[in-house]
PDB file of N, CA and C in Angstrom:
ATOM      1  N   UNK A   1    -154.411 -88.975 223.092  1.00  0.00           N
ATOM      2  CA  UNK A   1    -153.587 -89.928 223.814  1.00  0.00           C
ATOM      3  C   UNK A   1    -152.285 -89.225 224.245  1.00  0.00           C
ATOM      4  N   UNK A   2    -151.855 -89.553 225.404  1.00  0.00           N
ATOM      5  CA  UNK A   2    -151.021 -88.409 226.102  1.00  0.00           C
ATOM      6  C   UNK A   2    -149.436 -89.243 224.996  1.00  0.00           C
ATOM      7  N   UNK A   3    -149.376 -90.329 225.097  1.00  0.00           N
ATOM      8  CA  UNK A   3    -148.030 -90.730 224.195  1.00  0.00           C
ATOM      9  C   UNK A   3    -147.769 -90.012 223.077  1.00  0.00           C
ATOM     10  N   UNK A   4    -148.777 -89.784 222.360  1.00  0.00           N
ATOM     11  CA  UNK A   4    -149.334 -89.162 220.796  1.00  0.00           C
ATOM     12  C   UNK A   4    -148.711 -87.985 221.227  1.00  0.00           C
ATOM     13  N   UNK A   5    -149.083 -87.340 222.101  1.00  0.00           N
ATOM     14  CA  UNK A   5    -149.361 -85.919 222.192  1.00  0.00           C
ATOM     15  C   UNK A   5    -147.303 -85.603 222.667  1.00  0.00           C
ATOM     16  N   UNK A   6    -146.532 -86.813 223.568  1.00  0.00           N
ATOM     17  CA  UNK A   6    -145.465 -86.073 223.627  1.00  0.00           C
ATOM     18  C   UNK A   6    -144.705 -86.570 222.401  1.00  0.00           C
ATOM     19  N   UNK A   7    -144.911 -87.334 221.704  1.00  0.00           N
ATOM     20  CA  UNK A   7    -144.204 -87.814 220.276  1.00  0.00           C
ATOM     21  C   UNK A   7    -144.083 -86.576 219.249  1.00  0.00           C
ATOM     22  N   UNK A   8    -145.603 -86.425 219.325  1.00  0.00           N
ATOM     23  CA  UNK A   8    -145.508 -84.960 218.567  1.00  0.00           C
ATOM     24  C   UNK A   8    -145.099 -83.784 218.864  1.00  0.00           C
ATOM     25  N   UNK A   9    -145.134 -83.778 220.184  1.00  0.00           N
ATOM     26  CA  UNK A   9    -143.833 -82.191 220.998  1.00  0.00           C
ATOM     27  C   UNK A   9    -142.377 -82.651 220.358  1.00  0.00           C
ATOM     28  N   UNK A  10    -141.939 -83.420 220.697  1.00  0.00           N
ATOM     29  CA  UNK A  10    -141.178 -84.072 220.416  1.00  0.00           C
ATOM     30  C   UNK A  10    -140.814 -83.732 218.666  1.00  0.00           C
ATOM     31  N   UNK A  11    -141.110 -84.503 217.982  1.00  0.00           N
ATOM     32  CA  UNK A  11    -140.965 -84.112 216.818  1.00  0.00           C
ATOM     33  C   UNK A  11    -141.056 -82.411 216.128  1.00  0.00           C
ATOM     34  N   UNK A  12    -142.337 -81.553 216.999  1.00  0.00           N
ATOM     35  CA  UNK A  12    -142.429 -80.488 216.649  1.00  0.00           C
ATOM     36  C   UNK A  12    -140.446 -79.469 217.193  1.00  0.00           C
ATOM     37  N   UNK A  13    -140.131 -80.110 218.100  1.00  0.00           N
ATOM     38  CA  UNK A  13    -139.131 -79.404 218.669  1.00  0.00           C
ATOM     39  C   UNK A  13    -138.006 -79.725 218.047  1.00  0.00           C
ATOM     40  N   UNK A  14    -137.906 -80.948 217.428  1.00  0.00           N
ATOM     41  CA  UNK A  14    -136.799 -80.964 216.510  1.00  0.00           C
ATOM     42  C   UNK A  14    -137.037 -80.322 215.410  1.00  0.00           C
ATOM     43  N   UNK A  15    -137.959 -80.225 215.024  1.00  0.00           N
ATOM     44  CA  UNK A  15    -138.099 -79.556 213.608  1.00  0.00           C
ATOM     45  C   UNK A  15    -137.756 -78.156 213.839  1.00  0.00           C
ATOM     46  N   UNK A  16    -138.003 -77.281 214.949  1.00  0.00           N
ATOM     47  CA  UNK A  16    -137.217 -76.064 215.360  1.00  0.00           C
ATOM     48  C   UNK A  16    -135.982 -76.656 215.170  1.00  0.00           C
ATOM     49  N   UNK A  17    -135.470 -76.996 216.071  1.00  0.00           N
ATOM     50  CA  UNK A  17    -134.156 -77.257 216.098  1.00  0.00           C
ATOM     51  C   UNK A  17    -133.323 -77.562 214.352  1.00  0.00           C
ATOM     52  N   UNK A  18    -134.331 -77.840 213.516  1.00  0.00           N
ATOM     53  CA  UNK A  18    -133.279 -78.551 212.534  1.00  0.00           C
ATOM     54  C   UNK A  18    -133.914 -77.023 211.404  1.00  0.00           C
ATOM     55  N   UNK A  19    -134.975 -75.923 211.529  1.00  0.00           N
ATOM     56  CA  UNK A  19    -134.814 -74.968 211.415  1.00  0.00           C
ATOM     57  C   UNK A  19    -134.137 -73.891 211.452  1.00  0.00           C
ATOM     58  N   UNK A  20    -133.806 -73.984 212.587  1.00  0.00           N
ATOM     59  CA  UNK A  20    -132.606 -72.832 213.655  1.00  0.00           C
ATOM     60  C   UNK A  20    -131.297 -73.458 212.470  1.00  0.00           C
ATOM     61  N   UNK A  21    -130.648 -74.437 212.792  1.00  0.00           N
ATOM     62  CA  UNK A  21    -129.448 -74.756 212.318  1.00  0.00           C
ATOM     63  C   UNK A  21    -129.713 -74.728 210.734  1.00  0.00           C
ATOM     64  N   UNK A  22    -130.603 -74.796 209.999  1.00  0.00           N
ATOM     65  CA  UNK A  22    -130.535 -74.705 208.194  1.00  0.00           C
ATOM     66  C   UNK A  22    -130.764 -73.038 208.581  1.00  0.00           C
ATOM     67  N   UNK A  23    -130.754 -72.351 209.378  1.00  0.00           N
ATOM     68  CA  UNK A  23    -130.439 -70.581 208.889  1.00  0.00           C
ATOM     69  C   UNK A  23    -129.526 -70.232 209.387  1.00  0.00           C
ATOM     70  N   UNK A  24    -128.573 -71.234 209.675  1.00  0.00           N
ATOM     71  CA  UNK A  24    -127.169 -70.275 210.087  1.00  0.00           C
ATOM     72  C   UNK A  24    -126.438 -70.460 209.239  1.00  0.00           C
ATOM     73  N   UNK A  25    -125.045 -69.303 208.559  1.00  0.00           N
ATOM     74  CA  UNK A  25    -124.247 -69.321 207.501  1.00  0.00           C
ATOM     75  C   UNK A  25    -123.513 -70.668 207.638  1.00  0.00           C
ATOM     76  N   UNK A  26    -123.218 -70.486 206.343  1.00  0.00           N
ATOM     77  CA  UNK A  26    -121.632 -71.354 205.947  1.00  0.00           C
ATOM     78  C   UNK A  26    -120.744 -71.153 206.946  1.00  0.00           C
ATOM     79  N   UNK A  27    -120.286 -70.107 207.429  1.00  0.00           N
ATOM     80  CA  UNK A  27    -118.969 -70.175 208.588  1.00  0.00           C
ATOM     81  C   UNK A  27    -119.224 -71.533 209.919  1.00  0.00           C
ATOM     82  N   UNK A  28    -120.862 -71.389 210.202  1.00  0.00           N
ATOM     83  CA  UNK A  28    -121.647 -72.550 211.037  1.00  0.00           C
ATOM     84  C   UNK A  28    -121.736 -73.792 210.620  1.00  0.00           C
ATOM     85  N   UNK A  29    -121.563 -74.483 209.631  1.00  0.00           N
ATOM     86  CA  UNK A  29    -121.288 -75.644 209.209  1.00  0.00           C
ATOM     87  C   UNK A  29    -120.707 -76.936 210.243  1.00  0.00           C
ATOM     88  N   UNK A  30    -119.352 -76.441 210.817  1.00  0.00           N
ATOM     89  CA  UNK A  30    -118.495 -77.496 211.565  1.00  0.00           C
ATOM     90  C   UNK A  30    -119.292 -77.223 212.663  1.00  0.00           C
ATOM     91  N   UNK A  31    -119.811 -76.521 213.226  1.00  0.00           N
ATOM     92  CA  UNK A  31    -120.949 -76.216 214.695  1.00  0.00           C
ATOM     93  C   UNK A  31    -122.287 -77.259 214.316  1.00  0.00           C
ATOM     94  N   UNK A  32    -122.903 -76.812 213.010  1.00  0.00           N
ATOM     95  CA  UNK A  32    -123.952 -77.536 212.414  1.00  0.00           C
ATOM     96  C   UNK A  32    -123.901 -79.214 212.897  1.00  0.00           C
ATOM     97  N   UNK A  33    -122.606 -79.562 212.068  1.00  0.00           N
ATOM     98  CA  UNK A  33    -122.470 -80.990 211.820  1.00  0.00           C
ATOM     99  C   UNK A  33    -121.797 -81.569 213.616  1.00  0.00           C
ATOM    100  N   UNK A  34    -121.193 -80.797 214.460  1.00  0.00           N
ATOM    101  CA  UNK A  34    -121.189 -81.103 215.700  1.00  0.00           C
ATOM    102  C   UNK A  34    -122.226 -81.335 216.279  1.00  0.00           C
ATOM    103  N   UNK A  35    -123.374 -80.469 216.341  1.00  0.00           N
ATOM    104  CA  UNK A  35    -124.894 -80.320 216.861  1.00  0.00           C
ATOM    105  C   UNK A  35    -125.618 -81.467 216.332  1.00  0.00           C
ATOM    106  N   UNK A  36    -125.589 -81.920 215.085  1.00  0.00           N
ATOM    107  CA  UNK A  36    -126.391 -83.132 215.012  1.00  0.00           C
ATOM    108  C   UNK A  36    -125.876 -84.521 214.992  1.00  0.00           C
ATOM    109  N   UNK A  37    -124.606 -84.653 214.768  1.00  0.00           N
ATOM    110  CA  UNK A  37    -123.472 -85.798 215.206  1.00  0.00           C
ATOM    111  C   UNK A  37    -123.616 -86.253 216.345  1.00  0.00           C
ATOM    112  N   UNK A  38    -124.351 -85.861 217.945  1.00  0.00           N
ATOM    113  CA  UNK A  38    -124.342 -85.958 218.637  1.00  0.00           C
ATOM    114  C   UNK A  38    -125.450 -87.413 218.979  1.00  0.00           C
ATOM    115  N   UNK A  39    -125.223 -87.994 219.833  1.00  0.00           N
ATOM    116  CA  UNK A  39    -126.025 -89.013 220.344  1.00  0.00           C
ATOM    117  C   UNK A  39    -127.355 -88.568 220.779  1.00  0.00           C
ATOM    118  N   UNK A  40    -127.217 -87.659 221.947  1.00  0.00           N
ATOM    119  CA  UNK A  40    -128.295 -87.217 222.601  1.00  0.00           C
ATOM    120  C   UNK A  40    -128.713 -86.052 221.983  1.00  0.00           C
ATOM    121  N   UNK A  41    -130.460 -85.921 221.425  1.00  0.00           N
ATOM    122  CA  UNK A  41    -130.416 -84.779 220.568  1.00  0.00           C
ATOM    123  C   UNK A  41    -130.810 -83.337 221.329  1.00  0.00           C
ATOM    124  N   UNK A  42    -129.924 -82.668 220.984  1.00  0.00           N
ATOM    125  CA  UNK A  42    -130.550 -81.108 222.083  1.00  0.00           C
ATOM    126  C   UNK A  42    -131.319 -80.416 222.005  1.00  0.00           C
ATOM    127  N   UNK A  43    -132.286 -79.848 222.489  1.00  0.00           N
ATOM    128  CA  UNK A  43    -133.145 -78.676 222.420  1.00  0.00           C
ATOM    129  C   UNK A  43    -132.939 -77.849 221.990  1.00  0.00           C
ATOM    130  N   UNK A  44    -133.775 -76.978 221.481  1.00  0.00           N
ATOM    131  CA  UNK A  44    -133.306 -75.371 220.726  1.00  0.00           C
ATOM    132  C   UNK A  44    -132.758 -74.730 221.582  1.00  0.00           C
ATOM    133  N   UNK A  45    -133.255 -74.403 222.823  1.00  0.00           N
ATOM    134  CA  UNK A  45    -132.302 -73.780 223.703  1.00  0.00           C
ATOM    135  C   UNK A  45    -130.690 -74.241 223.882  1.00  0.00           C
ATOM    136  N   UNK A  46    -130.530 -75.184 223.664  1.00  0.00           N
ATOM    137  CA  UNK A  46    -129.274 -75.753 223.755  1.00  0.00           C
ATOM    138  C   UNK A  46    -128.818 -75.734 222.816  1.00  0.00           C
ATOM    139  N   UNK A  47    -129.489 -75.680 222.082  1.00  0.00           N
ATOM    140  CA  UNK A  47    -129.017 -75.595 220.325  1.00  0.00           C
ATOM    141  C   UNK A  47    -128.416 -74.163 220.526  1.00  0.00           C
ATOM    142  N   UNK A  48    -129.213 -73.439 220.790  1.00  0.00           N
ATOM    143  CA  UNK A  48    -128.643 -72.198 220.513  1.00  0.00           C
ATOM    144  C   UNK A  48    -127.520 -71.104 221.792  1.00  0.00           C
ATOM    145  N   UNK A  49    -127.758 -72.352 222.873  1.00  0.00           N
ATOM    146  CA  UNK A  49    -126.338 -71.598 223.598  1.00  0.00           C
ATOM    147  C   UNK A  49    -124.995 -72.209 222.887  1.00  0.00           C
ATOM    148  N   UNK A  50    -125.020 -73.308 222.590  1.00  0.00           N
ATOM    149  CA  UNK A  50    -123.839 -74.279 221.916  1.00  0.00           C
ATOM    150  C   UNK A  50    -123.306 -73.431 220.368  1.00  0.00           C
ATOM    151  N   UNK A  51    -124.306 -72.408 219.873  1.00  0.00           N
ATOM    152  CA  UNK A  51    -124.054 -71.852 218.621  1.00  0.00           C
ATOM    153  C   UNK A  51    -123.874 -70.540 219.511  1.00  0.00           C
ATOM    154  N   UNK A  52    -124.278 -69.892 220.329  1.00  0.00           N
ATOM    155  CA  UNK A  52    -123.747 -68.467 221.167  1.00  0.00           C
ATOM    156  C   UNK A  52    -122.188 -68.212 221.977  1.00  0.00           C
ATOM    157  N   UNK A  53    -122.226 -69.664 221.960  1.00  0.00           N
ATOM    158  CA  UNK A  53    -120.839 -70.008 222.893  1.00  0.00           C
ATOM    159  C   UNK A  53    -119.968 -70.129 221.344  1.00  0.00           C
ATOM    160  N   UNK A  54    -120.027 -70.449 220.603  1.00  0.00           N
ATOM    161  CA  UNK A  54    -119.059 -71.009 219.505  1.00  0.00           C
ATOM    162  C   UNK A  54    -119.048 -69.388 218.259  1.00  0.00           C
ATOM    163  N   UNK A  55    -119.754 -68.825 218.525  1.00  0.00           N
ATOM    164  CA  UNK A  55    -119.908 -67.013 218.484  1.00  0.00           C
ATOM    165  C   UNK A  55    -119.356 -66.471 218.992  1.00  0.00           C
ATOM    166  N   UNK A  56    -119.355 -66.543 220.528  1.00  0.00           N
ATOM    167  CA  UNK A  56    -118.636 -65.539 221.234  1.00  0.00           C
ATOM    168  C   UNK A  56    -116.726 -66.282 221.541  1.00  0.00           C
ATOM    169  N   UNK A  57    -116.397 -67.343 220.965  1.00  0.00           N
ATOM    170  CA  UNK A  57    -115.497 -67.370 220.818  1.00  0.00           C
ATOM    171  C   UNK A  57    -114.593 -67.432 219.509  1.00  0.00           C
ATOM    172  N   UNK A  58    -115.388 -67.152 218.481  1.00  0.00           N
ATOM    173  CA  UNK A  58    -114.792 -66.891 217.443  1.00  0.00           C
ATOM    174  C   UNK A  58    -114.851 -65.310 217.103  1.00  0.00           C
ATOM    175  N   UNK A  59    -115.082 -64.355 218.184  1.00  0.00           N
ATOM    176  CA  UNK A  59    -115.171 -62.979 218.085  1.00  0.00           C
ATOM    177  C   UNK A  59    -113.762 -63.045 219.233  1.00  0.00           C
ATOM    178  N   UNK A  60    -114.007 -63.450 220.457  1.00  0.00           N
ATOM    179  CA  UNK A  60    -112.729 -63.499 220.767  1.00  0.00           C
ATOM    180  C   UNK A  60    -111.129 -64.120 220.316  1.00  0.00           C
ATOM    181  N   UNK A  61    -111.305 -65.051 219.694  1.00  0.00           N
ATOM    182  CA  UNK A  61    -110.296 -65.387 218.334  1.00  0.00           C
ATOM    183  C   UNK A  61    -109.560 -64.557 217.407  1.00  0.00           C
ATOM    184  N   UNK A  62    -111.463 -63.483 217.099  1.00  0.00           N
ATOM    185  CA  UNK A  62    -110.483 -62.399 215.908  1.00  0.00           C
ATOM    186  C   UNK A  62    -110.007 -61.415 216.795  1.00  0.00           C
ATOM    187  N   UNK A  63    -110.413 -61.204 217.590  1.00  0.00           N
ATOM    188  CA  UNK A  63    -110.155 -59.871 218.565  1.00  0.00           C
ATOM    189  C   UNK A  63    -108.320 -60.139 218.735  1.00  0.00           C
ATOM    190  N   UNK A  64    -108.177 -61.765 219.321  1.00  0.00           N
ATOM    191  CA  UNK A  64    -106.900 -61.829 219.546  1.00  0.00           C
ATOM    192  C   UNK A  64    -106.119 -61.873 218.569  1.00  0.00           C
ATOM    193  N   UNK A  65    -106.202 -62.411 216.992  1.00  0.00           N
ATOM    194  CA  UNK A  65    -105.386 -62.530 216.053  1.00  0.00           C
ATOM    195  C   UNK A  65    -105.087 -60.958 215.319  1.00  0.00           C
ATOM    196  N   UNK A  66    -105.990 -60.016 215.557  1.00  0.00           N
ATOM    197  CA  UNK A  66    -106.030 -59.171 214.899  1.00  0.00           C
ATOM    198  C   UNK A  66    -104.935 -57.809 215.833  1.00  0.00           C
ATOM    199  N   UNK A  67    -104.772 -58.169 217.278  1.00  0.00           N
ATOM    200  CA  UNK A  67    -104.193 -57.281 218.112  1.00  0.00           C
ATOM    201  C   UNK A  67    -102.305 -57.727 217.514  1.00  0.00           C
ATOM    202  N   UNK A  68    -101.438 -56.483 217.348  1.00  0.00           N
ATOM    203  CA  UNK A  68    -100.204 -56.771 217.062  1.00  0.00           C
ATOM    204  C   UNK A  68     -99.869 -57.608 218.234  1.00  0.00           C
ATOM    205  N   UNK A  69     -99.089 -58.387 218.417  1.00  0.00           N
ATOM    206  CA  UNK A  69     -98.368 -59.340 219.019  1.00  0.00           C
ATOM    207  C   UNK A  69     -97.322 -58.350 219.972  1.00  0.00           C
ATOM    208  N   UNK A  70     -96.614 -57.433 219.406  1.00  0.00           N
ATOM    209  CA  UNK A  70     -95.554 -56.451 219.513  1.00  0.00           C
ATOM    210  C   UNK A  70     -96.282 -55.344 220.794  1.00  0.00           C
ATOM    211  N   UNK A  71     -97.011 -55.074 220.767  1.00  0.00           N
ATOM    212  CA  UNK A  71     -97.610 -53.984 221.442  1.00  0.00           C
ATOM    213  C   UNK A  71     -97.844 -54.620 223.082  1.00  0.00           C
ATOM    214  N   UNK A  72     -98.082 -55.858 222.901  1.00  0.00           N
ATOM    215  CA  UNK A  72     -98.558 -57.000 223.798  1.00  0.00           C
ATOM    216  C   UNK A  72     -97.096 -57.385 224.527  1.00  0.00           C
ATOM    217  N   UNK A  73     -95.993 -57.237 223.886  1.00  0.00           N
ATOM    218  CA  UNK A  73     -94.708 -57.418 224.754  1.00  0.00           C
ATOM    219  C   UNK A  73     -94.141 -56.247 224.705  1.00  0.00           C
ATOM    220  N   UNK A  74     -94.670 -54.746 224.569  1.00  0.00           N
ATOM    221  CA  UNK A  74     -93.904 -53.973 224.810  1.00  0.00           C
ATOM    222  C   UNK A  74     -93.923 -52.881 226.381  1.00  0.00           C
ATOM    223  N   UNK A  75     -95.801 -53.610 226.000  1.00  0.00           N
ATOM    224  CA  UNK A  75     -96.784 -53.018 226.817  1.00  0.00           C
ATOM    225  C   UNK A  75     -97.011 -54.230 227.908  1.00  0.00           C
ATOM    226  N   UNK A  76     -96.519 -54.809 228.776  1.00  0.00           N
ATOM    227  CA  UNK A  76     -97.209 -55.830 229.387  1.00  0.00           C
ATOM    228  C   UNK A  76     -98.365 -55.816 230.202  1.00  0.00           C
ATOM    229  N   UNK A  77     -98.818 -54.167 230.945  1.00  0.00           N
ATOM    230  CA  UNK A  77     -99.883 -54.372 231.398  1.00  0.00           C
ATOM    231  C   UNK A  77    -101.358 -54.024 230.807  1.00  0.00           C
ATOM    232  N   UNK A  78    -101.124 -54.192 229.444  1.00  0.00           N
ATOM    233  CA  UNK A  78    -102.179 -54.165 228.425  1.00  0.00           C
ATOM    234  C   UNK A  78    -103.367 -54.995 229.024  1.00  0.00           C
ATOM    235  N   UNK A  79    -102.901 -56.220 229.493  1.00  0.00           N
ATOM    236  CA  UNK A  79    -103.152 -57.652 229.142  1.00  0.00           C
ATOM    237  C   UNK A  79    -104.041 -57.205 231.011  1.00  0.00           C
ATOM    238  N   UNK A  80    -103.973 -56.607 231.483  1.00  0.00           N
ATOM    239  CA  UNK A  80    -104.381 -56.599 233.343  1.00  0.00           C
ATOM    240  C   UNK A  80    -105.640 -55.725 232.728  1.00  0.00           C
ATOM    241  N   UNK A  81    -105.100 -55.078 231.988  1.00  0.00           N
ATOM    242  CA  UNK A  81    -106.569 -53.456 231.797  1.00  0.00           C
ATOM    243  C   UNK A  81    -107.530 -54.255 231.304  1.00  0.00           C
ATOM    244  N   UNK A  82    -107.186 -54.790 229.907  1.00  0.00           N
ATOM    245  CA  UNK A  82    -108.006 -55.887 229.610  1.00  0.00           C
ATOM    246  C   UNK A  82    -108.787 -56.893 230.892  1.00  0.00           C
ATOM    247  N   UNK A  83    -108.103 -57.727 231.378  1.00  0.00           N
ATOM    248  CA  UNK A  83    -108.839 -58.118 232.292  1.00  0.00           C
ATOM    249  C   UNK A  83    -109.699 -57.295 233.652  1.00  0.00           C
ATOM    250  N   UNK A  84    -109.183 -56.321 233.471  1.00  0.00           N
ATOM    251  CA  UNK A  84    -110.290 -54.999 234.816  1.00  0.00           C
ATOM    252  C   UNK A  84    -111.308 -55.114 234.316  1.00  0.00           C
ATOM    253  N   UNK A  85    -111.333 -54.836 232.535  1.00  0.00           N
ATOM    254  CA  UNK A  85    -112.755 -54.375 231.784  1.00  0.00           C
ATOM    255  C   UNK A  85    -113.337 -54.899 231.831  1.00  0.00           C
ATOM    256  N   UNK A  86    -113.061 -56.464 231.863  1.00  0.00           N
ATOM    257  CA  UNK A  86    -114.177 -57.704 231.686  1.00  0.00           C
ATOM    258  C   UNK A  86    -114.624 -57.775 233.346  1.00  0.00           C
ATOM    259  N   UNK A  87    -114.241 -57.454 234.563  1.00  0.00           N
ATOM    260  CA  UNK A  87    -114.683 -57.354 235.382  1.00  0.00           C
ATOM    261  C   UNK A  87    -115.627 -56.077 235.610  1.00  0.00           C
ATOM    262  N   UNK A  88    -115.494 -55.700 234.994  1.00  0.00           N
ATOM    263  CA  UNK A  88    -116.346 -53.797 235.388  1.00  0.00           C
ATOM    264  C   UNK A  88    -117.774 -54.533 234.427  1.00  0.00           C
ATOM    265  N   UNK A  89    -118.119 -55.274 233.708  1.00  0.00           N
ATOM    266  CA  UNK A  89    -118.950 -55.563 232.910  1.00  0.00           C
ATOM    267  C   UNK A  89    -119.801 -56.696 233.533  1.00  0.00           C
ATOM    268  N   UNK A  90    -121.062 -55.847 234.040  1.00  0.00           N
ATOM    269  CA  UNK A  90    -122.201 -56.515 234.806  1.00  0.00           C
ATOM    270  C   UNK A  90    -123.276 -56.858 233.838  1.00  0.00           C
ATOM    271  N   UNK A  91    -123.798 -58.603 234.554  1.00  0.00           N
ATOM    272  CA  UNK A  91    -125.333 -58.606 233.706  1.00  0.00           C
ATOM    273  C   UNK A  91    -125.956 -58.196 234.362  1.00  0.00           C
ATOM    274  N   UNK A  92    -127.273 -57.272 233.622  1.00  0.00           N
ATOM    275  CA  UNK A  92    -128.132 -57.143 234.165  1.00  0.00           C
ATOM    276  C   UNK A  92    -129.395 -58.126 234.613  1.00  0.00           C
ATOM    277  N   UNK A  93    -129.449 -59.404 234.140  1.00  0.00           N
ATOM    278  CA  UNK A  93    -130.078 -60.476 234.798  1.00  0.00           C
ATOM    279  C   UNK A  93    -130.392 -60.605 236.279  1.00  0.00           C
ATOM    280  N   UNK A  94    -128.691 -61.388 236.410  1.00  0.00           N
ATOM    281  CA  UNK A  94    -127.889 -62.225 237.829  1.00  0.00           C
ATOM    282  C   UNK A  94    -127.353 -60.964 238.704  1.00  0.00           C
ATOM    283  N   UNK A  95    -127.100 -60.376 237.684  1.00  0.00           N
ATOM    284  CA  UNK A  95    -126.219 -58.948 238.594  1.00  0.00           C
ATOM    285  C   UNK A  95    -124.408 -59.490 238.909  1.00  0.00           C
ATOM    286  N   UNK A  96    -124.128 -60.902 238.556  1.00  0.00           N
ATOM    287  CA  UNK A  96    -122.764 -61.019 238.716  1.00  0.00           C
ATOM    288  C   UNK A  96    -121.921 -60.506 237.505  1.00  0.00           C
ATOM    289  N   UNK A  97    -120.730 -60.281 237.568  1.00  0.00           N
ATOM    290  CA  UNK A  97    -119.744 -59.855 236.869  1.00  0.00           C
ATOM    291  C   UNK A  97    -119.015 -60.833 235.546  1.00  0.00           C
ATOM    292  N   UNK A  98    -118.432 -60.001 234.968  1.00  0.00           N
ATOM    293  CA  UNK A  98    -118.086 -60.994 233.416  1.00  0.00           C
ATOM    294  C   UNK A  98    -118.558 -61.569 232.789  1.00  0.00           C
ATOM    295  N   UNK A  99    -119.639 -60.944 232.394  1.00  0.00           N
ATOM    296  CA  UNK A  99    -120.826 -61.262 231.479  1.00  0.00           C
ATOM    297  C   UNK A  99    -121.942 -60.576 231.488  1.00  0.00           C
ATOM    298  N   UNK A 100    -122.756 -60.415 229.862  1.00  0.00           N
ATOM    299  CA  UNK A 100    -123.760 -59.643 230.113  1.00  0.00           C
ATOM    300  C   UNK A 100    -125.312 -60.918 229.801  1.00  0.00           C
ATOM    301  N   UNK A 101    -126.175 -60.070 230.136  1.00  0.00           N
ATOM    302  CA  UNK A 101    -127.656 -61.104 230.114  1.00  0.00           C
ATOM    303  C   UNK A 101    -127.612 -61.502 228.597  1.00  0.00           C
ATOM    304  N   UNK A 102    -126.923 -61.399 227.439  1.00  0.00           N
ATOM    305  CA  UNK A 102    -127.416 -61.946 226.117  1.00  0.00           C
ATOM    306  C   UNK A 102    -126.013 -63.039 226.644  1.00  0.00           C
ATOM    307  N   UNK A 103    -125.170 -63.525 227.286  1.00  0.00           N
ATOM    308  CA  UNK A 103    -124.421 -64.433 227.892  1.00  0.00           C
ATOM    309  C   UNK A 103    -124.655 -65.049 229.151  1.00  0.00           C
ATOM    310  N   UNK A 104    -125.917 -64.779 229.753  1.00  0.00           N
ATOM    311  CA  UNK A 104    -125.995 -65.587 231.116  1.00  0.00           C
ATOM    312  C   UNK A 104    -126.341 -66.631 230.799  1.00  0.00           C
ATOM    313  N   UNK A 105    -125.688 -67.446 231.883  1.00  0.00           N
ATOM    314  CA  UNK A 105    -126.477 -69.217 232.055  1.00  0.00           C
ATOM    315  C   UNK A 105    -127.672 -69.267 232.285  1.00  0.00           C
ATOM    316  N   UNK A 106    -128.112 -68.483 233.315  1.00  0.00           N
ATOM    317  CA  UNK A 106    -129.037 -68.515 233.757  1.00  0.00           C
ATOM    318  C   UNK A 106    -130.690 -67.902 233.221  1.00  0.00           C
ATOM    319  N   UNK A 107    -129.916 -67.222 232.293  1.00  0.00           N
ATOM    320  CA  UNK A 107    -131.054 -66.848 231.304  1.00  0.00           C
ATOM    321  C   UNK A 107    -131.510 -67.871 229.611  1.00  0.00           C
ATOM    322  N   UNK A 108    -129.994 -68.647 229.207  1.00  0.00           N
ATOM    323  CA  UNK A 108    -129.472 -68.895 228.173  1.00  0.00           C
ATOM    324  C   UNK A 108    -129.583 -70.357 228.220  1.00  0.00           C
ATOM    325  N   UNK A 109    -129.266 -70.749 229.650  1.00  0.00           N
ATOM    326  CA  UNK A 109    -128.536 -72.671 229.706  1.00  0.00           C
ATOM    327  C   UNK A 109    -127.163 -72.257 229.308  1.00  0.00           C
ATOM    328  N   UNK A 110    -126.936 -73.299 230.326  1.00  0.00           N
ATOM    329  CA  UNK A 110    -125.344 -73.630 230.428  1.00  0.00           C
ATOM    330  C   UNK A 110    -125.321 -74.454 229.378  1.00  0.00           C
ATOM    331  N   UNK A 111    -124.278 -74.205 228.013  1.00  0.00           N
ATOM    332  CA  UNK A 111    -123.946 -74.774 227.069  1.00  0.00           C
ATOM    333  C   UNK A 111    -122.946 -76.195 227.255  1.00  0.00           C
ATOM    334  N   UNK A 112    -123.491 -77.328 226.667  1.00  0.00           N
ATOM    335  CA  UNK A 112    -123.225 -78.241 226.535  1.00  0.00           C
ATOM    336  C   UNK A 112    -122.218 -78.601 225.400  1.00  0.00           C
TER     337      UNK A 112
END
């Protein structure tokens, strides 16, 4: 019966989904409990750009807390080089700039 049959996709895909999220650390917790707090329940794919996006900004977080503050006002065009680099950095996917294919939308989904 075709109902049967998407109930059980259905169910089989959350059970990924509630897989994926019981193997991510303790630091993933407040991501965890965001991801299933939600009304509408997301797909693994979505599951897992929403946990790639909340990765790649807690690497940019330490990157920034960890740079002296001092060097950053002594040096002001630190802050331009920095931004060149992230432009010189192509995916190989899309082929557009500031970002690589383990970060494309278009490979990944646009995170929700």
């Amino acid at each position: 019966c075709p109902v049967n049959i998407t109930k059980f996709q259905n169910w089989v895909d959350k059970e990924h989904v509630f897989d994926f999220l019981a193997g991510l650390t303790l630091e993933y917790d407040q991501t965890r409990s965001q991801i299933l707090g939600r009304d509408l329940f997301l797909s693994l794919r979505q599951v897992y750009a929403y946990v790639q996006k909340e990765e790649s900004r807690r690497i940019a977080m330490m990157l920034s807390n960890t740079q002296d503050t001092s060097t950053l006002v002594a040096n002001p065009t630190r802050k331009a080089k920095e931004t060149m680099g992230r432009d010189q950095i192509k995916c190989d996917h899309c082929g557009k700039t500031r970002h690589t294919k383990e970060t494309c939308c278009k490979v990944h989904g646009r995170p929700i």
